[in-house]
Protein backbone atom coordinates (compact mmCIF):
# COMPACT_ATOMS: atom_id res chain seq x y z
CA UNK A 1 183.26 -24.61 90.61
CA UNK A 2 179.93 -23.21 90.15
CA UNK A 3 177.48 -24.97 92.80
CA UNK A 4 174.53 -23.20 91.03
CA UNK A 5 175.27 -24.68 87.82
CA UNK A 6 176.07 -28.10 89.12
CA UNK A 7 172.39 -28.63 90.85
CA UNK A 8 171.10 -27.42 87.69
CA UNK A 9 173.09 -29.81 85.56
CA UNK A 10 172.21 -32.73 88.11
CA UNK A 11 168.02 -31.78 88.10
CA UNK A 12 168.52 -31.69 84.00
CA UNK A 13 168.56 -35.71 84.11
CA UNK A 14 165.67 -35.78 86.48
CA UNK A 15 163.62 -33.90 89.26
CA UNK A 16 165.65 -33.97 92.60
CA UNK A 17 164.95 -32.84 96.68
CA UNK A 18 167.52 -30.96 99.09
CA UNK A 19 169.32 -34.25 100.22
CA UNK A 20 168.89 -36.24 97.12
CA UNK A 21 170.95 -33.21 95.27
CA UNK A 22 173.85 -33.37 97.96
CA UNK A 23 174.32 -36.78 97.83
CA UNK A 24 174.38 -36.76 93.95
CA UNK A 25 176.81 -33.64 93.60
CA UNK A 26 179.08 -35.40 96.30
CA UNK A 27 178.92 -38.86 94.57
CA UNK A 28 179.54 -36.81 90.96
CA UNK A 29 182.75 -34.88 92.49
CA UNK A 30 185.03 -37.64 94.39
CA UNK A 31 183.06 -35.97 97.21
CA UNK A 32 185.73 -34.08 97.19
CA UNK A 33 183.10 -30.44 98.11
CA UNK A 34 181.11 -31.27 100.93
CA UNK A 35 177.32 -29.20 100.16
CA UNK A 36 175.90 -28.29 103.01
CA UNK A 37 172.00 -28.93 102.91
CA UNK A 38 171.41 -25.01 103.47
CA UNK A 39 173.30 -24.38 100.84
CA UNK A 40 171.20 -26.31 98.48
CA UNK A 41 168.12 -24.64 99.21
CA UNK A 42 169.55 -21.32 99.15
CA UNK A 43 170.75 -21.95 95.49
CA UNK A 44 167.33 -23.87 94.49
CA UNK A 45 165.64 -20.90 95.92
CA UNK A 46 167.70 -18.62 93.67
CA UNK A 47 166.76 -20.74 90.89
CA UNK A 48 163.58 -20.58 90.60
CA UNK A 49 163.55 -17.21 91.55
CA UNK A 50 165.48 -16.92 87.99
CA UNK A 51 162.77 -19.48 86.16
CA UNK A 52 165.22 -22.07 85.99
CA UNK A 53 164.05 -24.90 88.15
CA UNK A 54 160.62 -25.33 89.86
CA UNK A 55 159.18 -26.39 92.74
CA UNK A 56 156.78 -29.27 93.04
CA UNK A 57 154.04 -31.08 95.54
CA UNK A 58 156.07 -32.86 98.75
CA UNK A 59 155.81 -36.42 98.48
CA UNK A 60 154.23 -38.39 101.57
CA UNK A 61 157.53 -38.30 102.92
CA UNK A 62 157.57 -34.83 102.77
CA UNK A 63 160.36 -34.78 100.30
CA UNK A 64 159.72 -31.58 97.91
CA UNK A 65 161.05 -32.52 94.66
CA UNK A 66 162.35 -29.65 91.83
CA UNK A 67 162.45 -30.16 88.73
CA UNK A 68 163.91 -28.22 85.64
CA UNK A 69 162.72 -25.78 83.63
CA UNK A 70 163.13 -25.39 79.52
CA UNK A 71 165.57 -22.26 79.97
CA UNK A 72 167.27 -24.07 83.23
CA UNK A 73 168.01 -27.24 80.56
CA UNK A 74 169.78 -24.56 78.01
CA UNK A 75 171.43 -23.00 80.69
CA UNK A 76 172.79 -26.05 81.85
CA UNK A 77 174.07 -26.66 78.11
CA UNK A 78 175.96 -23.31 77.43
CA UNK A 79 177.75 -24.12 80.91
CA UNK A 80 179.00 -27.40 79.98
CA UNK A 81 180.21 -26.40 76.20
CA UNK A 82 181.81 -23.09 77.63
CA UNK A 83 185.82 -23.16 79.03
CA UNK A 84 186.70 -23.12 82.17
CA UNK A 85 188.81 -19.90 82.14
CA UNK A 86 191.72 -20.11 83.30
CA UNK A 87 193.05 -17.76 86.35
CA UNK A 88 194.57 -14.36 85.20
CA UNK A 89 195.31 -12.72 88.24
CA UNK A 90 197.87 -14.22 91.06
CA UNK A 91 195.17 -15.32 93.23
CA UNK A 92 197.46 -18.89 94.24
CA UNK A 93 199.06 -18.10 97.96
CA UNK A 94 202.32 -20.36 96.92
CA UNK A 95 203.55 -17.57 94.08
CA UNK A 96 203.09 -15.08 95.96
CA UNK A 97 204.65 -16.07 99.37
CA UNK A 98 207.90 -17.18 97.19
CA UNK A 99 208.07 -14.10 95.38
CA UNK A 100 208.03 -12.01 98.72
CA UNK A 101 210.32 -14.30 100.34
CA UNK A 102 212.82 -13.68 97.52
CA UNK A 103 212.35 -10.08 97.50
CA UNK A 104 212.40 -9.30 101.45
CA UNK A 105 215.70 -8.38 102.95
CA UNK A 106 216.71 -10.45 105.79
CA UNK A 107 215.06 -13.47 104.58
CA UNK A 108 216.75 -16.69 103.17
CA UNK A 109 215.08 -18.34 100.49
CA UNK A 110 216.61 -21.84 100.78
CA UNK A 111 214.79 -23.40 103.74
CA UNK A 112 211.37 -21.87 103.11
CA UNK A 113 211.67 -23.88 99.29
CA UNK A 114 212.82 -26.61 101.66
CA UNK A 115 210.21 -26.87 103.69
CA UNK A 116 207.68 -26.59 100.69
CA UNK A 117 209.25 -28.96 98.98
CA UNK A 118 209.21 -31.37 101.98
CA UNK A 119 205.47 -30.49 102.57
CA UNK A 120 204.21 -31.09 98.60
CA UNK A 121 206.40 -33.95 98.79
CA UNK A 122 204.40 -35.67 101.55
CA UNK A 123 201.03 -34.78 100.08
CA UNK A 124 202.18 -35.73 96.57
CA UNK A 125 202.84 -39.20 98.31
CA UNK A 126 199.54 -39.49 100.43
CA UNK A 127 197.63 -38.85 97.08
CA UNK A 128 199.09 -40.83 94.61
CA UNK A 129 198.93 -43.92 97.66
CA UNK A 130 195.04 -43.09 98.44
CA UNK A 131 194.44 -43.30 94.65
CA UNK A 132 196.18 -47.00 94.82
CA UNK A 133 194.48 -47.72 97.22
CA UNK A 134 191.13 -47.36 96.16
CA UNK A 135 192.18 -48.31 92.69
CA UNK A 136 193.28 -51.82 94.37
CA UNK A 137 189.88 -51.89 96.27
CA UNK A 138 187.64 -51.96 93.53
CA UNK A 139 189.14 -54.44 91.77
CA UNK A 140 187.46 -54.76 88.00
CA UNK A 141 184.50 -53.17 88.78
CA UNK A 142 184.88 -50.16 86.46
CA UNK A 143 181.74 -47.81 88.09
CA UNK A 144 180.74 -43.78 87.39
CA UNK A 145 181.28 -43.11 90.75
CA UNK A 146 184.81 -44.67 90.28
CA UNK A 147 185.63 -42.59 87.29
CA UNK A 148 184.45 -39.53 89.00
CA UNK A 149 186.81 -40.14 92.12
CA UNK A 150 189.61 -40.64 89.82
CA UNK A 151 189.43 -37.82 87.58
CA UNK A 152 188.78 -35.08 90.76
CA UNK A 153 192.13 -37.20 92.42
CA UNK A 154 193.71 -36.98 89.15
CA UNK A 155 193.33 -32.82 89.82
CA UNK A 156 194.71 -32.49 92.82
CA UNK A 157 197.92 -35.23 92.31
CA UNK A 158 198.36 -33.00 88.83
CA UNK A 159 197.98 -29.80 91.35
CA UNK A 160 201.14 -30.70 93.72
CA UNK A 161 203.08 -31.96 90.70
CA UNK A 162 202.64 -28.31 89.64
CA UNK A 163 203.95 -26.84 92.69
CA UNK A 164 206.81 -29.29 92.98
CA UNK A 165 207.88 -27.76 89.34
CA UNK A 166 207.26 -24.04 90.32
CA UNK A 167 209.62 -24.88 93.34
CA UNK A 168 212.30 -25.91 90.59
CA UNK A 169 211.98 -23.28 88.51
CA UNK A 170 212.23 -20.64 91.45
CA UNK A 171 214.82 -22.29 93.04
CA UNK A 172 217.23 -22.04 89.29
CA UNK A 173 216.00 -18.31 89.21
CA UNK A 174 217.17 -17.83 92.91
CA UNK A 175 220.92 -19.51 92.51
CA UNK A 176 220.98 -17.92 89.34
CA UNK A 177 220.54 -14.36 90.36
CA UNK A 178 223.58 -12.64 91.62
CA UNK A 179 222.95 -12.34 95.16
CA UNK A 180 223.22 -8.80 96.38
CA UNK A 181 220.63 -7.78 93.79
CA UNK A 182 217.73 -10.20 95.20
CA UNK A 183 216.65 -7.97 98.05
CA UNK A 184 214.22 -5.04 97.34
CA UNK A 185 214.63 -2.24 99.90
CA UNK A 186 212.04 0.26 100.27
CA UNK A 187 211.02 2.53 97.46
CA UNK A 188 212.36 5.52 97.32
CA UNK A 189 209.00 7.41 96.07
CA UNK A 190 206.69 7.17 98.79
CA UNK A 191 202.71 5.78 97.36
CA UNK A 192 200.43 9.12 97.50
CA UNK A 193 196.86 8.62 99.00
CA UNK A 194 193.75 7.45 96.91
CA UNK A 195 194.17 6.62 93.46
CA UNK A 196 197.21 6.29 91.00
CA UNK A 197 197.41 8.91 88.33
CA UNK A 198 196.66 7.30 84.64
CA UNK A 199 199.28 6.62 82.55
CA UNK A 200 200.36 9.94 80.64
CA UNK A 201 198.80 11.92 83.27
CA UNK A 202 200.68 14.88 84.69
CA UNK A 203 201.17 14.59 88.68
CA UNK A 204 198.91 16.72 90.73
CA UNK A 205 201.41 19.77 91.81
CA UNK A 206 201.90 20.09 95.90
CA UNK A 207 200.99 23.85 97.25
CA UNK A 208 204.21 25.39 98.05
CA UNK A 209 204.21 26.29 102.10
């Protein structure tokens, strides 16, 4: 998530200092990103730098308020009509660790989806009985902050549900694959140095010694 564009979103609905934004990005988010205050001033600096927010007089408290600027305010509302786009590239550590485990002589694939599955298990559990928990604890009251909590918990219970599926689905693949084919041994063509040929291209020729 884009800190930048989250201070600029909060200082659209009204001029803001250093502490004042962390406290309303955590209260926003389920606190569920901790801001460091250096942080915040290293973005807000960056901002104005770019014209979107600007700095004002300290207060007696010495509190230096910033507030928004006209192109900061339409910046803020391109970023909340556009997508989030979603992740092309295997950048998630689970997929990846599976598919080498599957792939890797020597290794059995049975326990390590075992002890995954244990481990999402437990945190699936944890979540879903912090979220009754605070549920119970409020009662009626209905609040923003509330709403916020419950939609970032929502996230992360929906994340582990995810992983406990992907753990299914490999697991079918795995019993379903005849086993003597699973491993992958070494390539046979050794990777040359620097970078690969394009498609179509004819391979650089060796010098005969």
């Amino acid at each position: 998530m884009s800190v930048r564009m989250s201070l600029l979103a909060i200082l659209d609905h009204g001029p803001c200092y250093g502490y004042q934004l962390r406290s309303e990005f955590e209260r926003r988010t389920g606190g569920a990103r901790p801001l460091n205050v250096g942080q915040i001033y290293n973005t807000l600096d960056r901002l104005e730098r770019d014209g979107l927010v600007a700095k004002g007089d300290a207060d007696p408290a010495g509190h230096v308020y910033y507030r928004i600027t006209p192109a900061g305010s339409d910046e803020v509302g391109d970023w909340l009509l556009s997508p989030v786009a979603t992740a092309t590239g295997a950048r998630d550590e689970l997929p990846l660790k599976l598919a080498l485990a599957a792939s890797l002589p020597r290794v059995e694939v049975a326990p390590v989806l075992r002890a995954q599955r244990r481990a999402s298990q437990a945190a699936l559990a944890a979540l879903r009985s912090e979220r009754h928990d605070r549920e119970s604890a409020s009662g009626s009251a209905r609040t923003g902050e509330l709403l916020a909590w419950q939609i970032v918990a929502d996230g992360r219970i929906a994340q582990v549900e995810a992983e406990l599926r992907l753990l299914d689905h490999v697991e079918a693949r795995v019993l379903a694959h005849p086993a003597p084919t699973l491993p992958l041994g070494p390539a046979s063509e050794r990777p040359r140095r620097g970078r690969p040929p394009k498609a179509g291209a004819p391979r650089p020729r060796t010098a005969a010694v």
